[in-house]
Protein backbone atom coordinates (compact mmCIF):
# COMPACT_ATOMS: atom_id res chain seq x y z
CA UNK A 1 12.41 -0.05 30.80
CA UNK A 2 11.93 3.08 28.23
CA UNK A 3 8.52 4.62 28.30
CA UNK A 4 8.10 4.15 24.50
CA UNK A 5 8.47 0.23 25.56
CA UNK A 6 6.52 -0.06 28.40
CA UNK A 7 3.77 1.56 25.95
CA UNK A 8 4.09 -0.03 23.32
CA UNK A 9 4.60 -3.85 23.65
CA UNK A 10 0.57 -3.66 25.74
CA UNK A 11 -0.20 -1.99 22.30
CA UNK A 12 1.23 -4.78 20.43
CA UNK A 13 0.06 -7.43 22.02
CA UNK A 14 -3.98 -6.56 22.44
CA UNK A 15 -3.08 -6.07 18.36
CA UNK A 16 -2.03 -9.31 17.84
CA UNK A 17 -4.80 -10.40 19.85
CA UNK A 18 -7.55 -8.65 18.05
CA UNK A 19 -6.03 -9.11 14.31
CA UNK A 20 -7.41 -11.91 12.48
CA UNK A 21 -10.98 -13.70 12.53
CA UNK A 22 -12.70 -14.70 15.72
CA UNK A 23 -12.74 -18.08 13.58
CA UNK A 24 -9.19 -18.74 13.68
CA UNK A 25 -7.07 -19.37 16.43
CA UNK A 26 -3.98 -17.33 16.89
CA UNK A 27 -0.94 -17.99 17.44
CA UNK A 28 1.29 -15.63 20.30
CA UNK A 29 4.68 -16.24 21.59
CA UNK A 30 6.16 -13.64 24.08
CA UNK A 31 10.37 -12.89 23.20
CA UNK A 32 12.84 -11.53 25.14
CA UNK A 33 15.85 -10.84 23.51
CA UNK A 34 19.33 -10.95 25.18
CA UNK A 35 18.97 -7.53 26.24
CA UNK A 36 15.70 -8.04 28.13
CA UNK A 37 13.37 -6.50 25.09
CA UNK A 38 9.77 -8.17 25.15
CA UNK A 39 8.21 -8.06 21.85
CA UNK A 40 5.15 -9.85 21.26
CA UNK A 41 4.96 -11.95 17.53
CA UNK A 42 2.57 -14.21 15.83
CA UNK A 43 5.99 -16.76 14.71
CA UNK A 44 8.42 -18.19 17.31
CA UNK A 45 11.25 -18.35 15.00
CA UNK A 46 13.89 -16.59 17.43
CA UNK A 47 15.82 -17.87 20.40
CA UNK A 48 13.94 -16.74 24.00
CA UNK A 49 10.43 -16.95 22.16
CA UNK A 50 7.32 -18.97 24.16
CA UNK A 51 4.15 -19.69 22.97
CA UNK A 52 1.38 -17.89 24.88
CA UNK A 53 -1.87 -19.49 26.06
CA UNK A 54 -4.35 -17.01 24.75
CA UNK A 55 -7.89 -17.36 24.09
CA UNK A 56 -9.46 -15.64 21.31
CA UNK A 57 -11.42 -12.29 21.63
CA UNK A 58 -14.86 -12.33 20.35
CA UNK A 59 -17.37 -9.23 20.88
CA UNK A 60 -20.65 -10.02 20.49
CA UNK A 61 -23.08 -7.62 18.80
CA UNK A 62 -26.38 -6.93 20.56
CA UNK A 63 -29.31 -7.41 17.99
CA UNK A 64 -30.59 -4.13 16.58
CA UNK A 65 -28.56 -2.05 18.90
CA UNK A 66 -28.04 0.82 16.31
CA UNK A 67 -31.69 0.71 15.23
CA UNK A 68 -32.64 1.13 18.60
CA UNK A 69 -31.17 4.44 19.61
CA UNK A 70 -32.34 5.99 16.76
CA UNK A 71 -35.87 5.03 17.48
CA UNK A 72 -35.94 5.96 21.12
CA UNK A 73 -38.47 8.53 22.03
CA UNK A 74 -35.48 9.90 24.06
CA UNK A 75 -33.15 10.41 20.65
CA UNK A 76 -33.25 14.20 20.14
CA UNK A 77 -35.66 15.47 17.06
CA UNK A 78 -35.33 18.69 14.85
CA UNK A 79 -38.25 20.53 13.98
CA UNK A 80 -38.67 20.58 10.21
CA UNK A 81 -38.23 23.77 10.25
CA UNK A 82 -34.34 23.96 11.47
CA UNK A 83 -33.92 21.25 9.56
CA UNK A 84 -34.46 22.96 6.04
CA UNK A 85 -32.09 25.99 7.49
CA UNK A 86 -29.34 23.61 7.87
CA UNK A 87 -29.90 21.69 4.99
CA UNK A 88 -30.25 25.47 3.19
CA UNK A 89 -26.80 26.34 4.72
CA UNK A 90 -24.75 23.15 3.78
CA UNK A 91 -26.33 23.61 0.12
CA UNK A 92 -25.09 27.46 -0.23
CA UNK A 93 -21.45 26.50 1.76
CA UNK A 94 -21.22 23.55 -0.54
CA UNK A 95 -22.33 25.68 -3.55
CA UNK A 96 -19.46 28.38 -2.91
CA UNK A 97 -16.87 25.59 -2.39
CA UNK A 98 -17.91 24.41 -5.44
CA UNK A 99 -17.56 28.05 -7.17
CA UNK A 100 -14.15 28.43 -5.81
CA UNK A 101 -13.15 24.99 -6.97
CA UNK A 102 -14.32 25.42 -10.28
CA UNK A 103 -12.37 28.42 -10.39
CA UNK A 104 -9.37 27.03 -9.53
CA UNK A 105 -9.78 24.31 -12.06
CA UNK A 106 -9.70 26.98 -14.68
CA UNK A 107 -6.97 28.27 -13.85
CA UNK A 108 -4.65 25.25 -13.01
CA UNK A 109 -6.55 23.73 -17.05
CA UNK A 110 -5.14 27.45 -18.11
CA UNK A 111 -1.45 27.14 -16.78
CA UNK A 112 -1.62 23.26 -17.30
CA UNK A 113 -2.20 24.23 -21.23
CA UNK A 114 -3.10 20.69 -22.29
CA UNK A 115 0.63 19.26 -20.58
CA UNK A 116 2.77 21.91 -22.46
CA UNK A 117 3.09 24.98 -19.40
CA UNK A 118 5.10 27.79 -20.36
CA UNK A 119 8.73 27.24 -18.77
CA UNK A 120 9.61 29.23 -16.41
CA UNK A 121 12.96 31.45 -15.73
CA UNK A 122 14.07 29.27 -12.87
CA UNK A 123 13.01 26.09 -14.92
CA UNK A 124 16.30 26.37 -16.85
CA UNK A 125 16.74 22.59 -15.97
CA UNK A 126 14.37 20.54 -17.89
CA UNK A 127 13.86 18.33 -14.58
CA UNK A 128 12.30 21.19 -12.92
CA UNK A 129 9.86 21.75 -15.70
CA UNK A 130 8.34 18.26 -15.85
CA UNK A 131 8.06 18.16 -12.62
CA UNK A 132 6.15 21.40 -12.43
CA UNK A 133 4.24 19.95 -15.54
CA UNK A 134 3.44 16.47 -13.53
CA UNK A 135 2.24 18.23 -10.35
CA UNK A 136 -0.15 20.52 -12.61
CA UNK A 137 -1.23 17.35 -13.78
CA UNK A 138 -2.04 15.68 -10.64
CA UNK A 139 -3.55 19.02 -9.23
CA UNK A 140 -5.68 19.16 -12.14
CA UNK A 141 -7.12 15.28 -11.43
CA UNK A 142 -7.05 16.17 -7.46
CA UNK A 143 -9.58 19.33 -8.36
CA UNK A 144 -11.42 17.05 -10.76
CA UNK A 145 -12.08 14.70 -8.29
CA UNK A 146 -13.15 17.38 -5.59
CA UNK A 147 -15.67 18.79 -7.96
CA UNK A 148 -16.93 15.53 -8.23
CA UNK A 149 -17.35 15.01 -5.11
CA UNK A 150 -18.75 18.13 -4.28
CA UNK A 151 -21.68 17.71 -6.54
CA UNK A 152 -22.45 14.03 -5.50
CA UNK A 153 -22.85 16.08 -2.17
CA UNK A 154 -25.35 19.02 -3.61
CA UNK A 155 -27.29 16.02 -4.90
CA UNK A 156 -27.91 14.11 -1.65
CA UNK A 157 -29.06 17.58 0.01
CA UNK A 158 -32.69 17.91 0.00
């Protein structure tokens, strides 16, 4: 048995038995093909195929767990202090990412020129030029969306 094999159908199988809801019993039937191959499948449509016995996984959460940890005495606390240094730092950092993006928005809008780029000498095959003109597009929306994103960030900083 390959390594890749006797890695992977564990892999498969805890999958199959953790997909679904904890509602719903699944189905599992264990194959072996004529070659000895055990794969592990949620439909016993092929020849060598059993149905497994398996009962179905369910993890229970603890009440308030998460609340809990953050509430400890014990959790570790930052002086205000540090606190408005970091939050200082992430502002300028996310401040000169959003400089340099907005830079390079201007100049992919300036090469871009509203979907109508100058060609280029090795763009003697139209091809070439639209897709050139399709990926300055999507770069374009890509940087949009950054920006975006970026300032959705400056706004939850304090």
């Amino acid at each position: 048995m390959s390594l890749r094999r006797f890695v992977a159908a564990p892999l498969i199988f805890a999958a199959l038995l953790c997909s679904g809801t904890a509602d719903a019993q699944q189905e599992v039937y264990k194959c072996v093909d004529e070659r000895g191959n055990v794969t592990f499948m949620n439909t016993g449509s092929t020849k060598g195929c059993t149905r497994m016995a398996v009962d179905p996984v369910v993890i229970p959460r603890a009440p308030g767990a998460a609340t809990k940890a953050a509430t400890s005495p014990s959790f570790p606390k930052v002086d205000t202090g540090t606190q408005k240094v970091r939050d200082n730092d992430r502002r300028r950092i996310l401040e000169d990412e959003l400089r340099d993006k907005e830079a390079r928005l201007a100049d992919l809008k300036r090469e871009y020129n509203n979907g109508e780029p100058e060609r280029q000498g090795n763009e003697r095959n139209y091809q070439r030029y639209q897709d050139r003109t399709a990926r300055l597009k999507e770069d374009v929306a890509r940087t949009e969306g950054d920006i975006a994103s970026i300032r959705s960030e400056l706004d939850k900083v304090q």
